[in-house]
Each structure stands twice: as C-alpha cells, then as structure tokens.
Protein backbone atom coordinates (compact mmCIF):
# COMPACT_ATOMS: atom_id res chain seq x y z
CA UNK A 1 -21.75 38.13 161.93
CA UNK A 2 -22.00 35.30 158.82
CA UNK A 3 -18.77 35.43 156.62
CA UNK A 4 -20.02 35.54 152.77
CA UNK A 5 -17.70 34.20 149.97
CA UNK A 6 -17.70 35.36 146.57
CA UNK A 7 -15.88 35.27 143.46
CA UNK A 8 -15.03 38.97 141.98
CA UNK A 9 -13.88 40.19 138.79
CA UNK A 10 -11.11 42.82 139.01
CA UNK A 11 -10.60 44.50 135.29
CA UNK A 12 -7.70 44.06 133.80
CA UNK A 13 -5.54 47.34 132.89
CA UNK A 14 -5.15 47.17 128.92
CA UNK A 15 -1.33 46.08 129.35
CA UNK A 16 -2.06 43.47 131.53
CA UNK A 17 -4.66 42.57 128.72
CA UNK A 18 -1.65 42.44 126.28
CA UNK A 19 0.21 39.82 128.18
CA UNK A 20 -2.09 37.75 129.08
CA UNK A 21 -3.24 37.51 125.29
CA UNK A 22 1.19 37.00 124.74
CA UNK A 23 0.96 34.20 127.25
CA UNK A 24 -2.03 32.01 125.98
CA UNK A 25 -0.47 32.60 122.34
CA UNK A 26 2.99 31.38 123.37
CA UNK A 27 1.13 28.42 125.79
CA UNK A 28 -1.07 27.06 122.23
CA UNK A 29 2.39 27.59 120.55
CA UNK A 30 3.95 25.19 123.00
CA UNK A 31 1.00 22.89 122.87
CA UNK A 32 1.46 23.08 118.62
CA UNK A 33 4.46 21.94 118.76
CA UNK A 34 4.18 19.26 121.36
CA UNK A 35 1.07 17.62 119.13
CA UNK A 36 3.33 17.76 116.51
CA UNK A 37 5.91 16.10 117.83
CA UNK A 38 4.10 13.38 119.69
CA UNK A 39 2.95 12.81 115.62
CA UNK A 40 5.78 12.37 113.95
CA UNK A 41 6.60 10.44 117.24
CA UNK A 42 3.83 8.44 116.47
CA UNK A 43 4.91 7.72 112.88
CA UNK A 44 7.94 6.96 112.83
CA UNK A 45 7.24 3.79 114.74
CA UNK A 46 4.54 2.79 112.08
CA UNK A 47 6.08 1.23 108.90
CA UNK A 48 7.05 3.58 106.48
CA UNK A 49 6.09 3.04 103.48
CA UNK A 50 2.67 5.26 102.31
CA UNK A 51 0.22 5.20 99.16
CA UNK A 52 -0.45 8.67 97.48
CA UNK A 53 -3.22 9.50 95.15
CA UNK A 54 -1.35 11.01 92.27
CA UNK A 55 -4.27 12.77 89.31
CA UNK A 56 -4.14 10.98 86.07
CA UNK A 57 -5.85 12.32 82.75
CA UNK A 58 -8.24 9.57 83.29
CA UNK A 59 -7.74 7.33 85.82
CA UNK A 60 -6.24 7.62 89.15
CA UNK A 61 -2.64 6.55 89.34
CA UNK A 62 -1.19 5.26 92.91
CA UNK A 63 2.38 6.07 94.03
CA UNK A 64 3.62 3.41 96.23
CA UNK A 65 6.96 4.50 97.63
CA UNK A 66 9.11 2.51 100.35
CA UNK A 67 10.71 5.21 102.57
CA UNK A 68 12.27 2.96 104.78
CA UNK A 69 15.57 4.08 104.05
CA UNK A 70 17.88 6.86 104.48
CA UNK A 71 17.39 8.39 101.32
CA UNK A 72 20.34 11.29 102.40
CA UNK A 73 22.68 8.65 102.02
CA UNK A 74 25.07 8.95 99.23
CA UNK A 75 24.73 4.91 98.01
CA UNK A 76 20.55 5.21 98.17
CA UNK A 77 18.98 5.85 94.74
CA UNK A 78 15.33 6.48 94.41
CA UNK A 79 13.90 4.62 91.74
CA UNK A 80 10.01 4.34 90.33
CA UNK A 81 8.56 1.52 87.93
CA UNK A 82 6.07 2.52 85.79
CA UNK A 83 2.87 0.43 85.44
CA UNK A 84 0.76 2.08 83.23
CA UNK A 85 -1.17 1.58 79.27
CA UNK A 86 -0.44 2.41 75.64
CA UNK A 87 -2.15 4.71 74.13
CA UNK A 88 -2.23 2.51 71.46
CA UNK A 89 -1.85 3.34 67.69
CA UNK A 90 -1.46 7.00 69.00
CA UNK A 91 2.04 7.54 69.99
CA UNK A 92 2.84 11.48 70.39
CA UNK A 93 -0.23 10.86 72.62
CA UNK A 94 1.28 8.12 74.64
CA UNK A 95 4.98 10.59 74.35
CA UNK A 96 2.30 12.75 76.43
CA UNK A 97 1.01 10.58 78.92
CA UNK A 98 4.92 9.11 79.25
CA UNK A 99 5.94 13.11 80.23
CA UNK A 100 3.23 13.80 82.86
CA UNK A 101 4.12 9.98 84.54
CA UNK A 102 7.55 11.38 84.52
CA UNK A 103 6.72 14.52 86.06
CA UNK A 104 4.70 12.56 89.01
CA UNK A 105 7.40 10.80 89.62
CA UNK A 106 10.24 13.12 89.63
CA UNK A 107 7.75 15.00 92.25
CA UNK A 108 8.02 12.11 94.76
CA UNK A 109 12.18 12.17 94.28
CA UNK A 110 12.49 9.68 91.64
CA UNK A 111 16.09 9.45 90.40
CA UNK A 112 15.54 6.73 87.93
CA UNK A 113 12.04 5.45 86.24
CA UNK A 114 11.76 2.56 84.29
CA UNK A 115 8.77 1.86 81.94
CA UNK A 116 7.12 -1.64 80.66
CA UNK A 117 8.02 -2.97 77.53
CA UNK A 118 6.92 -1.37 74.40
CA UNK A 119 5.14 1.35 76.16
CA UNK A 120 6.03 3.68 73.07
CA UNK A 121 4.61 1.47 70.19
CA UNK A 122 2.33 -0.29 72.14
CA UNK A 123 2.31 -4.37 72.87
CA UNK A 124 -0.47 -5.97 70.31
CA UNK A 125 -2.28 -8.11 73.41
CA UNK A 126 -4.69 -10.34 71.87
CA UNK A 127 -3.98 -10.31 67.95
CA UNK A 128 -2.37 -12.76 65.49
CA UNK A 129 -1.98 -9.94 62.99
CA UNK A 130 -3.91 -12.25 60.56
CA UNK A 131 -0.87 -15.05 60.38
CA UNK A 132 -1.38 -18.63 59.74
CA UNK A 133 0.57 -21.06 58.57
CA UNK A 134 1.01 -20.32 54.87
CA UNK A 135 -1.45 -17.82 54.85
CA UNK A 136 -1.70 -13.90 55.85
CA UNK A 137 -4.67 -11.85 55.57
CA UNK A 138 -5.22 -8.54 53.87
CA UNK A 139 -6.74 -7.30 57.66
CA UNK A 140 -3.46 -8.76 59.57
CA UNK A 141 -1.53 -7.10 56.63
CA UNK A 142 -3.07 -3.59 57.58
CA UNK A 143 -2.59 -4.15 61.27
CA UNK A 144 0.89 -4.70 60.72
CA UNK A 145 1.10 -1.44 58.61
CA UNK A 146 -0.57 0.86 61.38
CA UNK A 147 1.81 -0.90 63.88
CA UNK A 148 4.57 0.23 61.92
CA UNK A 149 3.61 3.60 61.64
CA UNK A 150 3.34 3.65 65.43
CA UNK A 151 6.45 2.28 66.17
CA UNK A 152 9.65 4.96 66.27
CA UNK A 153 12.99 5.82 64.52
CA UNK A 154 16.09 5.68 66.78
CA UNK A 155 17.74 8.14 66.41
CA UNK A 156 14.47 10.04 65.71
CA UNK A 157 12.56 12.93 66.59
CA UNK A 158 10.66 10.49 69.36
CA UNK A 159 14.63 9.66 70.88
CA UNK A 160 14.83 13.49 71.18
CA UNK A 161 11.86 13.87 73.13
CA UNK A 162 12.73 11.35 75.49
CA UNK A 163 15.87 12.89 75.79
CA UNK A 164 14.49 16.27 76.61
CA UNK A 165 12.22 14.71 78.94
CA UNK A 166 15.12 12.76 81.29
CA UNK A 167 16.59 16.36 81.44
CA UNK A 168 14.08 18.16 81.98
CA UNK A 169 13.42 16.29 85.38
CA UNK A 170 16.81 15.22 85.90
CA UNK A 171 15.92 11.43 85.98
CA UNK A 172 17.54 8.71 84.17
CA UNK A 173 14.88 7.30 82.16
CA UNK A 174 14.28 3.47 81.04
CA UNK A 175 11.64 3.30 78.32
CA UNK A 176 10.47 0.33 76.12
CA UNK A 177 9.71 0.78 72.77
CA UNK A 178 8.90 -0.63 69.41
CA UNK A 179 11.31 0.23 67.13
CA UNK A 180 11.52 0.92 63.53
CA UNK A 181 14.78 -0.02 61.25
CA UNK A 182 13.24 0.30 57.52
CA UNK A 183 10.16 -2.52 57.82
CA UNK A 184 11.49 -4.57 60.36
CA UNK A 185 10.26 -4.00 64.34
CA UNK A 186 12.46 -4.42 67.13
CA UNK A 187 10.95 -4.49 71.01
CA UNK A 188 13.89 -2.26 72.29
CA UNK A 189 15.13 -0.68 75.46
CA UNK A 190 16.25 3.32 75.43
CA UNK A 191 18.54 4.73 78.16
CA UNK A 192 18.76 8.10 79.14
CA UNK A 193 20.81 9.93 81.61
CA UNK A 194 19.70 13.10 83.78
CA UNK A 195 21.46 15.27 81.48
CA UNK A 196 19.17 14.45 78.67
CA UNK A 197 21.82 12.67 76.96
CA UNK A 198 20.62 8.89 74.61
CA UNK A 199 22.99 6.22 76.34
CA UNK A 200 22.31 3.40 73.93
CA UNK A 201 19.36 0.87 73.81
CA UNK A 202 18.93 -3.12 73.77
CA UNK A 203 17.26 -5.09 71.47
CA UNK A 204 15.32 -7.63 72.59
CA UNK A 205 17.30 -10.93 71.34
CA UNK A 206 14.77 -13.46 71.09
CA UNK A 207 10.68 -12.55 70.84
CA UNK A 208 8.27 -15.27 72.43
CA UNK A 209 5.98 -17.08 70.34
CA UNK A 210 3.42 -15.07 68.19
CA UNK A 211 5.95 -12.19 68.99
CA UNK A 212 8.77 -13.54 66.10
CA UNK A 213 6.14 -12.62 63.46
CA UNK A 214 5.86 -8.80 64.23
CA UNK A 215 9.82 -8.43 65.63
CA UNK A 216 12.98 -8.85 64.51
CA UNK A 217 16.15 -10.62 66.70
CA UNK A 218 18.43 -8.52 68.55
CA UNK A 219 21.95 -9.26 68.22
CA UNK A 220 24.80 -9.10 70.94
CA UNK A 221 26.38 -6.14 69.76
CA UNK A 222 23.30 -3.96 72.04
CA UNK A 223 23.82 -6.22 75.36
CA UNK A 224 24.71 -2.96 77.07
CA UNK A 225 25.86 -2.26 80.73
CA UNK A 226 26.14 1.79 81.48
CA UNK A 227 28.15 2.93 84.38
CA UNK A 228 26.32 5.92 86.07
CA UNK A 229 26.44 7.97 89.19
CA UNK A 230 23.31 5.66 90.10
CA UNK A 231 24.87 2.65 89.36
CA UNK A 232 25.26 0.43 86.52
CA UNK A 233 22.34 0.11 84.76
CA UNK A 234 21.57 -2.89 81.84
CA UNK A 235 17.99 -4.32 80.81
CA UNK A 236 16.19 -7.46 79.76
CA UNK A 237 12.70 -7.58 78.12
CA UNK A 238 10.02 -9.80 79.35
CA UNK A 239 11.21 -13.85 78.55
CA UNK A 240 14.89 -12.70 77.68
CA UNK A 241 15.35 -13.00 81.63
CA UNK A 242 14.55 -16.87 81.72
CA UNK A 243 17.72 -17.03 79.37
CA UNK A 244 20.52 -18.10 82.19
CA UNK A 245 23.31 -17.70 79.14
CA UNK A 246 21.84 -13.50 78.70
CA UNK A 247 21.69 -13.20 82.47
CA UNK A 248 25.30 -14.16 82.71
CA UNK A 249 26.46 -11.90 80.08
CA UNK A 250 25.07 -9.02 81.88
CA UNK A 251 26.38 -10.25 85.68
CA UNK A 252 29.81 -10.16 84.11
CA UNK A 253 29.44 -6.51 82.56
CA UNK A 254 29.12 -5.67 86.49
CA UNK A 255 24.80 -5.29 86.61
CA UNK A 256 24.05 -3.50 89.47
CA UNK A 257 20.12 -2.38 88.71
CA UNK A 258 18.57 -4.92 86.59
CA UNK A 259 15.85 -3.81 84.67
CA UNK A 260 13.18 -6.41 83.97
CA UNK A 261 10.47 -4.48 81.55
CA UNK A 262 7.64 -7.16 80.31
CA UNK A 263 4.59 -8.14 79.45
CA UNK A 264 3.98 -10.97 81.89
CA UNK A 265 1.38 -10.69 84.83
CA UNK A 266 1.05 -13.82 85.84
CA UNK A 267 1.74 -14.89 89.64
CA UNK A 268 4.82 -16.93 88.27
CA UNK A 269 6.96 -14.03 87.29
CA UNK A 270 7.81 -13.17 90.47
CA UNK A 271 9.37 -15.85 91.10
CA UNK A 272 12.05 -15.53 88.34
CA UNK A 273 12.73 -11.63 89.28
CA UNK A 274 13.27 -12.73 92.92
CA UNK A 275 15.95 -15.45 91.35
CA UNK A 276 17.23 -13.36 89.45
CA UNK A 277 17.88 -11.04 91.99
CA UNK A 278 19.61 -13.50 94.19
CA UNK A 279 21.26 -15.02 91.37
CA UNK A 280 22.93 -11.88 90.47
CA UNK A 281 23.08 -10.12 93.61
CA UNK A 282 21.42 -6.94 91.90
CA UNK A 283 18.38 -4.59 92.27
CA UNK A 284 16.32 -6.20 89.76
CA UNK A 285 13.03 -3.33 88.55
CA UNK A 286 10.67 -5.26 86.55
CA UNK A 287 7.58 -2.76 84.92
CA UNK A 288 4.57 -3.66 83.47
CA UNK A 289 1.31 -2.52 81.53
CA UNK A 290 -1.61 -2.44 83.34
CA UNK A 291 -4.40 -2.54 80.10
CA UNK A 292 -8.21 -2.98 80.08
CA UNK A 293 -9.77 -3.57 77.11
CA UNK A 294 -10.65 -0.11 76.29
CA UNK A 295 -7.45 0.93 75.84
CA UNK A 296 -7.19 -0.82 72.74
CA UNK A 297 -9.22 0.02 70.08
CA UNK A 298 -12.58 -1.47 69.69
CA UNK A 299 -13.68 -4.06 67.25
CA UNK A 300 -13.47 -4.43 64.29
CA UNK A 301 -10.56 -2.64 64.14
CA UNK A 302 -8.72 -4.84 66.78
CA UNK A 303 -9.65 -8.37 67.98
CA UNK A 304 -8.53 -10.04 71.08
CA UNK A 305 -8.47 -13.40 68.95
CA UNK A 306 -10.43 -15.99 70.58
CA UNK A 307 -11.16 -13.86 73.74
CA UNK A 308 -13.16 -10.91 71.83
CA UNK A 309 -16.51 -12.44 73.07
CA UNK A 310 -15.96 -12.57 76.35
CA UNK A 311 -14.42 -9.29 77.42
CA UNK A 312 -16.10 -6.27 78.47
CA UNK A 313 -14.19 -2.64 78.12
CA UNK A 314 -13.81 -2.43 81.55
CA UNK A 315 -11.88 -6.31 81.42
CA UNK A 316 -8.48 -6.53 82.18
CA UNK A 317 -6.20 -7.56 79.71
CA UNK A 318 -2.95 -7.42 81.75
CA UNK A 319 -2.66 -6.81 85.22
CA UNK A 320 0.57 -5.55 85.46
CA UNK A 321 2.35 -6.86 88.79
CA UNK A 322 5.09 -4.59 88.60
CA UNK A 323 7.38 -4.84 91.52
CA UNK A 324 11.37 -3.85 92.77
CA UNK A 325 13.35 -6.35 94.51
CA UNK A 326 16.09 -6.21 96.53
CA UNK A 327 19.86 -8.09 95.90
CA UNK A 328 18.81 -10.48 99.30
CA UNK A 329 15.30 -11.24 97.48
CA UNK A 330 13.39 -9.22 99.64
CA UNK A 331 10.60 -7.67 97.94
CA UNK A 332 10.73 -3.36 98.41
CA UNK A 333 7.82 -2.39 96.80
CA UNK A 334 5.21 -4.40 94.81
CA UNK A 335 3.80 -6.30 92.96
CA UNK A 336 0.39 -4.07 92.03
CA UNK A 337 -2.26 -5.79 90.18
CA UNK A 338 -5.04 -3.20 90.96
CA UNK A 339 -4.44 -0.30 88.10
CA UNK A 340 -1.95 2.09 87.10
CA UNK A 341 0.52 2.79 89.58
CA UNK A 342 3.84 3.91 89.83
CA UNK A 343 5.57 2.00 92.54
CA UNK A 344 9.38 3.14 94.14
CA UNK A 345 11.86 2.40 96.74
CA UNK A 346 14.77 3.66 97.64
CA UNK A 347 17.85 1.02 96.95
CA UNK A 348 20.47 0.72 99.31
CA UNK A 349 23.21 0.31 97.36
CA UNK A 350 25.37 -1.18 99.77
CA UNK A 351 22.77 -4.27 99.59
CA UNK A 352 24.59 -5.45 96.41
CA UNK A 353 28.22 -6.12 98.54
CA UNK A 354 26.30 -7.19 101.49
CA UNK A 355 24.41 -9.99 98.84
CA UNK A 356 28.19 -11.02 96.79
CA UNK A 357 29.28 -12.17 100.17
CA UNK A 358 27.77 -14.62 100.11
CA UNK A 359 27.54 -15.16 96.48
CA UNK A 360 28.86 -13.74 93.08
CA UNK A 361 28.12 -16.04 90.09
CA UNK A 362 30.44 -14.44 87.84
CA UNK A 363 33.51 -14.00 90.67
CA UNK A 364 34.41 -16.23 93.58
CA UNK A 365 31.28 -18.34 92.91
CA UNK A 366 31.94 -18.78 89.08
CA UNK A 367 34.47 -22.22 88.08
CA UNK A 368 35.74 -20.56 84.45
CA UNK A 369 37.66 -23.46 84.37
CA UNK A 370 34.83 -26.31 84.55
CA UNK A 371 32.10 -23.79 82.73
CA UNK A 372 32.58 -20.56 80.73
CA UNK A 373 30.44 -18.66 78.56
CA UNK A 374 31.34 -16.69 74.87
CA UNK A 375 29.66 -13.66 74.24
CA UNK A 376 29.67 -12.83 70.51
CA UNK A 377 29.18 -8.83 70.75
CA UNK A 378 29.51 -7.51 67.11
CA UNK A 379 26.93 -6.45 65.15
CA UNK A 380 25.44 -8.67 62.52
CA UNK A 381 24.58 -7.14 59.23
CA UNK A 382 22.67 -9.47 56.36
CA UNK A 383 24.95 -7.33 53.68
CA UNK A 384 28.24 -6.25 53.93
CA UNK A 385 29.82 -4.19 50.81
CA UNK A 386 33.56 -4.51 50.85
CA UNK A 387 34.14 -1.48 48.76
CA UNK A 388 32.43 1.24 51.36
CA UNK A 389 35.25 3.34 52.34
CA UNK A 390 35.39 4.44 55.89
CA UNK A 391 35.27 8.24 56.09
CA UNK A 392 38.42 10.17 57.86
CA UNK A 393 38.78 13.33 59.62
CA UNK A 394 39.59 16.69 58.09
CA UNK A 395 38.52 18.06 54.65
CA UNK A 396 36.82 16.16 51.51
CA UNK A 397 36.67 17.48 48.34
C-alpha cells in the first residue's frame, strides 16, 4: 500500500488562540527593542553633533548643537549663539523675535544665549548717516533721529523685558544693544541671570570707523566680569577684541566665557576668536547678524551707500559666521554663513584648567615686573557739581 503525506490543520481551542496571540506580541516586543537598541548602537558611534530645523516667523532657523559631551556633568554648561537680523527701526518687534529665539533655544537645553551686537537697535550696515567732512545732511540728520528712537533706555521698560525673558526660561541672557543716555548712543552689552535679575552691561570703548559718528566711548568703569553658577561671564563688542590692553583687563578679572558679539563676517575673524581663546585660555562665544537686504528698509528711506545699485533684496549684507570655541582652540560649533541659525555646544568647563597648564597670561605666564598694565575703572562724567549732596539713609524732611 503507497504511504501519502500531508500537511493538516488541527484548530486551535480559543485559549490556545490566546497564547499564541501573547507569544507573537511578546516575540515583536523583543524584536522592538532589539531594533532599537542596535540604533542607538548605531549612533552613538557616529559623531554627535546633529542639525534641527527649528520654525521661524519667516525663515527657517537651524540649531546646530555639539552633544559630544556629558552634558550631566556638573562643570558642562550649554550655551547657544544667536545669529539672527534686526528688525530694524522696529524694536518691540525685534523684543519679539529676540523672545521666540530664546524660547527655541531654551527648548534644546540652552543655559546661556548670547546675541550679536546691537541686535536691539539694530547695526546701520551700509549708511553714512549723511556725514562728510564739514557737512551733514538734513536726510542723515533724520536717520540719526529714527535711530535714536529705536535705540533703548537702560534701565528702561526694554531692560525689564529682557529681564522677564532670562527668567522666564531660566537662561542667562547676553544681548547687544544700542543704547540711549539723553542724545548720545552707546553699542552696549546687557547681562542677565536665570533669575531674571539685570547684572550690569558694557559699553563698547572704542567704535570703528564710520561707527564714532553715531556712538559714544565707553569708559572703564563698565569693563565688567560676573561670577555665576555658569561661570564667569564678561564681553567684548566686535573690534574691541583686537585691543590686547582690553583683553588683558578682562583675563585678570578671571574670564572664563568670553563673549565676542560683532558685526564682522569676514573669514579673518576667526582667526582672532581662536587667539583669543588660546590667549586667554577661555570659552570665547562670538554672535553675529545674519542680514539680507530686505531686512532693512528699502530705498529711499535707507541706502547701502555706494553698494545700493548692486544689491538685490535677497543679497546678503552680512553673513554672520558665528561660531564657539574652545580654551585649546578647537572649534565646537561653527562658524555658519548660510542663514539664521542658532548654533550651541556644551563647554566643558574643566577645558579652561586643562588650557592654563600650559599657559595663563595673567598668572605664571605674566612678568608684572618687566610689563604691567593700569586699568583706570571709574566712571568719567563731562560735569561734575561739587555741591550735590549725597543722599543718606533714614528719614528726609
């Protein structure tokens, strides 16, 4: 008799359809979390360090964040530059745009953010304001007056703002301004800690070029250095940092995150914030604008003098090249040149004690007695009136 061979289905009782549906569950489970594993696996062996499409009001904004260090550490602060436009001659509408830039960056863990130079006030790219010499023109004259009225009290409502904003996301905030003492300008630095609390600000002590017509000169009594939790945290604005007399002063208040806000995008500035980061054995932050024409306002009302002609709205008129660099000169995050961005790292704090081993210009690398510098610190006031009486505490009638 011929054997047959088959293949038969036997039913399944309705429990033993209930475990087998437990088993393949738990099996997929298994195979879940393998996959996942295998990924991370699979990433943590790439570089870390990712680009993240953050949603700007008009045009995208890029995060650029290093994560290649152990951010749970207690000496790693995360900090964020800001490289982003003016709103110019509107400025509760660039106090807007400064908030939600905040916000994005306080969502990717930013414990400090530093802005470019005169973000609040706006940088005047491109005009002369009407100035030659011996002459000014009714139309610079008027340029100069909406400046003014863009520019900001401090203390002032605007100060408060920024204050409110730092606490609000628990960030210590580094913004550039223009600001407004009677009718002279000053390009200024505002600090902020996390508690919403005004630290103090820096005026910038010598303006480049064009710049001396618009500003006025910082003096060394707002040179400041502020010990925080994060560090200790001082600023220089845009050409101030090719002063080696300025840098000094700030090594010996003990810089440990040097703040480099400007307005220069050339190739060449990097080379002076990686110096300068050697030199003083600090985290040096330097943020820029990054502007197209459009963002100014159109002619007739402003004029790129002698570039008008050639530039498009959608021409760049500063390219930013914002960047963070480490105390040993290695570059953490940066420079961007392709649009707004805001662009962190994480700083290993312990990179400034590694770098002052081998050299600290102010300490075991500094000859006081071959070269030493004097720092004249007090305020300078054009009038002083010898009979103001100082007030005293308690009552006054």
């Amino acid at each position: 008799m011929s054997e047959r061979w088959g293949i038969f289905f036997i039913p399944l009782s309705k429990k033993q359809k209930n475990q087998k549906k437990k088993e393949i569950t738990r099996n997929q489970q298994q195979a879940d979390t393998l996959g996942l594993l295998r990924q991370a696996d699979r990433r943590s062996r790439q570089r870390k360090e990712y680009m993240a499409l953050v949603p700007a009001a008009h045009e995208p904004v890029f995060a650029e964040v290093d994560m290649g260090v152990d951010s749970s550490a207690p000496t790693v602060v995360r900090a964020t530059v800001v490289q982003a436009s003016t709103v110019f001659y509107d400025t509760p509408a660039t106090l807007d745009k400064a908030e939600r830039l905040l916000a994005e960056a306080a969502g990717y863990g930013a414990q400090l953010v530093v802005f470019p130079e005169a973000f609040v006030g706006g940088y005047p790219r491109g005009s002369n304001f009407g100035a030659t010499i011996g002459n000014r023109t009714a139309k610079g004259k008027e340029e100069f007056r909406k400046y003014h009225a863009s520019a900001i009290d401090v203390p002032g409502p605007e100060v408060d703002r920024l204050a409110a904003m730092a606490g609000k996301y628990k960030v210590y905030l580094v913004m550039g301004v223009i600001e407004r003492d009677g009718y002279t300008l000053y390009c200024t630095i505002l600090f902020f800690d996390s508690q919403g609390c005004y630290l103090g600000k820096h005026r910038k002590v010598m303006p480049t070029a064009l710049e001396r017509i618009i500003w006025g000169f910082g003096d060394g009594s707002t040179i400041p250095v502020f010990e925080t939790p994060i560090g200790k945290l001082g600023a220089a604005i845009c050409w101030e940092n090719r002063m080696p007399l300025l840098r000094t002063a700030m090594y010996a208040k003990g810089v440990e995150i040097y703040c480099a806000p400007t307005a220069d995008s050339r190739e060449i500035w990097q080379a002076s914030m990686t110096h300068i980061a050697l030199e003083g054995g600090c985290f040096v932050l330097s943020a820029n604008q990054f502007c197209r024409r459009k963002d100014y306002p159109p002619p007739p009302e402003y004029v790129f003098s002698g570039t008008e002609e050639d530039l498009t709205p959608d021409s760049v008129v500063c390219a930013g090249g914002s960047v963070i660099i480490s105390p040993s000169g290695t570059v953490l995050a940066g420079p961007n040149y392709d649009g707004e961005a805001l662009i962190s790292a994480d700083l290993d704090l312990g990179e400034i004690a590694r770098a002052k081993f081998d050299f600290d210009v102010v300490g075991h690398y500094s000859r006081p007695e071959v070269l030493s510098l004097i720092v004249r610190d007090h305020p300078t006031q054009p009038v002083t009136f010898t009979s103001k009486v100082e007030k005293t505490d308690g009552p006054h009638k």
